[in-house]
C-alpha atoms as a PDB file:
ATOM      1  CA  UNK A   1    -133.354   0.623 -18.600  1.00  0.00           C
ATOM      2  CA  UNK A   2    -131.350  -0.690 -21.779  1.00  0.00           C
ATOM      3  CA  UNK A   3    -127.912  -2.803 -20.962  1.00  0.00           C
ATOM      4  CA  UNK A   4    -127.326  -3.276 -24.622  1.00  0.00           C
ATOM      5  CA  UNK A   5    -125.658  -5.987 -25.766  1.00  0.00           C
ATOM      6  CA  UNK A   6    -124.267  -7.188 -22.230  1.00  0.00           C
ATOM      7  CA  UNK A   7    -124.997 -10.972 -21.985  1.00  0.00           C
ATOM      8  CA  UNK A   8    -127.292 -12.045 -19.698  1.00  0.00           C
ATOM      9  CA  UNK A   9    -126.969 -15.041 -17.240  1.00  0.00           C
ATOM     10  CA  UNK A  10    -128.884 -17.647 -19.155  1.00  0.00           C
ATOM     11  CA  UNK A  11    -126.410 -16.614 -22.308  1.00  0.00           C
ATOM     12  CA  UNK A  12    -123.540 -17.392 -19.777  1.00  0.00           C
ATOM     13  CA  UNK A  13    -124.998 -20.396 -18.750  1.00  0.00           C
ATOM     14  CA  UNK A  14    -125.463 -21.709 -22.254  1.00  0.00           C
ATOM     15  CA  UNK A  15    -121.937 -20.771 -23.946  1.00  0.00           C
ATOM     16  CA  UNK A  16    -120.192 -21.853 -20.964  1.00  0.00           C
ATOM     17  CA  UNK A  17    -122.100 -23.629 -18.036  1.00  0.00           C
ATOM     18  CA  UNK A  18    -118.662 -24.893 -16.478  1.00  0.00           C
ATOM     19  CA  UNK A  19    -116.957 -21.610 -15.529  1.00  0.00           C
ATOM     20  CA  UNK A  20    -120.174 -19.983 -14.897  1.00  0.00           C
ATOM     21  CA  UNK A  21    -121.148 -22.172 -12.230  1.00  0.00           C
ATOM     22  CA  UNK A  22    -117.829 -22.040 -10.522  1.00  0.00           C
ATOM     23  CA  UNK A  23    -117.639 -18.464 -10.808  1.00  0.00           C
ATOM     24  CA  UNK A  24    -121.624 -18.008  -9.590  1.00  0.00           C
ATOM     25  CA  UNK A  25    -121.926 -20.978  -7.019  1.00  0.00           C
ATOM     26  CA  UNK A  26    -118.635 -21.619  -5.895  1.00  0.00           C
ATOM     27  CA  UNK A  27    -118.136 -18.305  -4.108  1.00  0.00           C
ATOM     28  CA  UNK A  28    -122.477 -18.111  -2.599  1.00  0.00           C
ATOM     29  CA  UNK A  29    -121.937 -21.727  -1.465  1.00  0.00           C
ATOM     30  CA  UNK A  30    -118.492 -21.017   0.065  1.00  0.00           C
ATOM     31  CA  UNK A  31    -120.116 -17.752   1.737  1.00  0.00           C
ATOM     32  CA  UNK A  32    -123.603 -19.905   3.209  1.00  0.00           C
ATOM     33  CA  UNK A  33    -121.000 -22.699   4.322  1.00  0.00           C
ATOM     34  CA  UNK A  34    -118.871 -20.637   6.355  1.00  0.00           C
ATOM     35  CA  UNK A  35    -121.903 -18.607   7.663  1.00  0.00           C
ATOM     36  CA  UNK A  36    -123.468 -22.522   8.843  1.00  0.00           C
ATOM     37  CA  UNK A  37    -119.582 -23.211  10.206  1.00  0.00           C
ATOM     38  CA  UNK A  38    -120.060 -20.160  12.450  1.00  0.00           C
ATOM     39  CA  UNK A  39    -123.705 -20.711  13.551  1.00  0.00           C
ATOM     40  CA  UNK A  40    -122.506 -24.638  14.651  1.00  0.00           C
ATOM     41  CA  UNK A  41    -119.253 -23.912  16.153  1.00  0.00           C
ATOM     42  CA  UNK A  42    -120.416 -20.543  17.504  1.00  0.00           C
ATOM     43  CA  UNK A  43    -117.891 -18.463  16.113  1.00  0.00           C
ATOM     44  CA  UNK A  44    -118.167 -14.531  16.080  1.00  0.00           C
ATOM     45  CA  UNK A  45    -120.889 -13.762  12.912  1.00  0.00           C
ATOM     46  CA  UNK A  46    -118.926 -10.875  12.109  1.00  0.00           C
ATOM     47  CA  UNK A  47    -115.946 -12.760  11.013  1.00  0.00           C
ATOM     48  CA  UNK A  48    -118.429 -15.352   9.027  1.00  0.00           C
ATOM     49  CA  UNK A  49    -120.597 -12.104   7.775  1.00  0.00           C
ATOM     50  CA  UNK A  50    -117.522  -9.977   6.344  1.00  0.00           C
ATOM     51  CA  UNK A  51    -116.331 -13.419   4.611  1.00  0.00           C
ATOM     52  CA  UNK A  52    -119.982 -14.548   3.293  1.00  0.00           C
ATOM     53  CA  UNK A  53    -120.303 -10.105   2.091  1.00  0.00           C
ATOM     54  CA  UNK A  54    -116.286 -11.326   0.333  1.00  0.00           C
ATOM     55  CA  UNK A  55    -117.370 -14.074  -1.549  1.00  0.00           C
ATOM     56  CA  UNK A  56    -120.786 -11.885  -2.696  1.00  0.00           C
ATOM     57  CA  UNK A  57    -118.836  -9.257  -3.772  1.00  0.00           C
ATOM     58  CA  UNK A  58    -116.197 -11.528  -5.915  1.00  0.00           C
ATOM     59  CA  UNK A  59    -119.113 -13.696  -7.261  1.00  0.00           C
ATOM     60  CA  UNK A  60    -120.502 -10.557  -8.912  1.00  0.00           C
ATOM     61  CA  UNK A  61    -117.078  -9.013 -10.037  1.00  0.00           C
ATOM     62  CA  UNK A  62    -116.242 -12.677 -11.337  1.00  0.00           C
ATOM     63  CA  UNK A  63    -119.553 -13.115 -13.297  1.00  0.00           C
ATOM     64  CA  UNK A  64    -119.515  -9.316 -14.496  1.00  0.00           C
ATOM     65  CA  UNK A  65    -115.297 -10.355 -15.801  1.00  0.00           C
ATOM     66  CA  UNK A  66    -117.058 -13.059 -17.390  1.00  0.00           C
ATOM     67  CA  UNK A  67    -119.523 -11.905 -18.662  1.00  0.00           C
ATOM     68  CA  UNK A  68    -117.420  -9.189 -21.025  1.00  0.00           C
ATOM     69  CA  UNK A  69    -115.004 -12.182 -21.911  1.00  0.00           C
ATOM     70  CA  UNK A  70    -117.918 -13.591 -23.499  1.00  0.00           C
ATOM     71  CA  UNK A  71    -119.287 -10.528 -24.798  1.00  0.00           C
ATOM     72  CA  UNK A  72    -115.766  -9.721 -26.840  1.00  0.00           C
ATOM     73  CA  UNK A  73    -115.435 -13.178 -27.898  1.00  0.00           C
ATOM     74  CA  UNK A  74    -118.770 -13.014 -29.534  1.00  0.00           C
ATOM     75  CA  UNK A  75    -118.067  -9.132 -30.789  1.00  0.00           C
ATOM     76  CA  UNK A  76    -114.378 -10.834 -31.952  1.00  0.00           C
ATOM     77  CA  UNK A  77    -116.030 -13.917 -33.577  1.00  0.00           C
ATOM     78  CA  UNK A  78    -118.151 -11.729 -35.473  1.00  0.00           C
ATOM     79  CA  UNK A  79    -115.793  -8.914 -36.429  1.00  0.00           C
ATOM     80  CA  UNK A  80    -112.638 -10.615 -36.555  1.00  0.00           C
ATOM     81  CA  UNK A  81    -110.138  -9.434 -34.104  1.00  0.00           C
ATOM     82  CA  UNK A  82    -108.868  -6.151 -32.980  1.00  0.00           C
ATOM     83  CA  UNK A  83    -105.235  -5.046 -34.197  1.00  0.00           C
END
């Protein structure tokens, strides 16, 4: 299966390590630290499961937004911008 020309992590990581770490590990460590708040404090898992599956999802909608904000700038750098 061809993406194309989407970017892959490692291309994220290079052009811009800052916001793809906060975008990648901010919301997976957020998710494993609430899910280790729960276990300790023994709050219901299926409040700490539906957050930890939350932060999941926006990790991946975060790094895919990134991902084709770097993707245009590189098609824009290369092309010139759109009108």
């Amino acid at each position: 299966m061809d993406l194309g020309p989407i970017p892959t992590l490692v291309e994220l990581f290079r052009a811009d390590p800052t916001t793809s770490s906060l975008l990648l590990f901010g919301p997976l460590s957020l998710a494993a630290g609430q899910l280790l708040n729960s276990y300790v404090n023994g709050v219901s898992p299926i409040v700490a499961i539906a957050f930890a599956v939350a932060m999941v999802a926006f990790a991946v909608v975060a790094t895919g937004h990134h991902a084709a904000e770097h993707h245009r700038r590189t098609l824009e750098s290369e092309f010139g911008p759109a009108n």
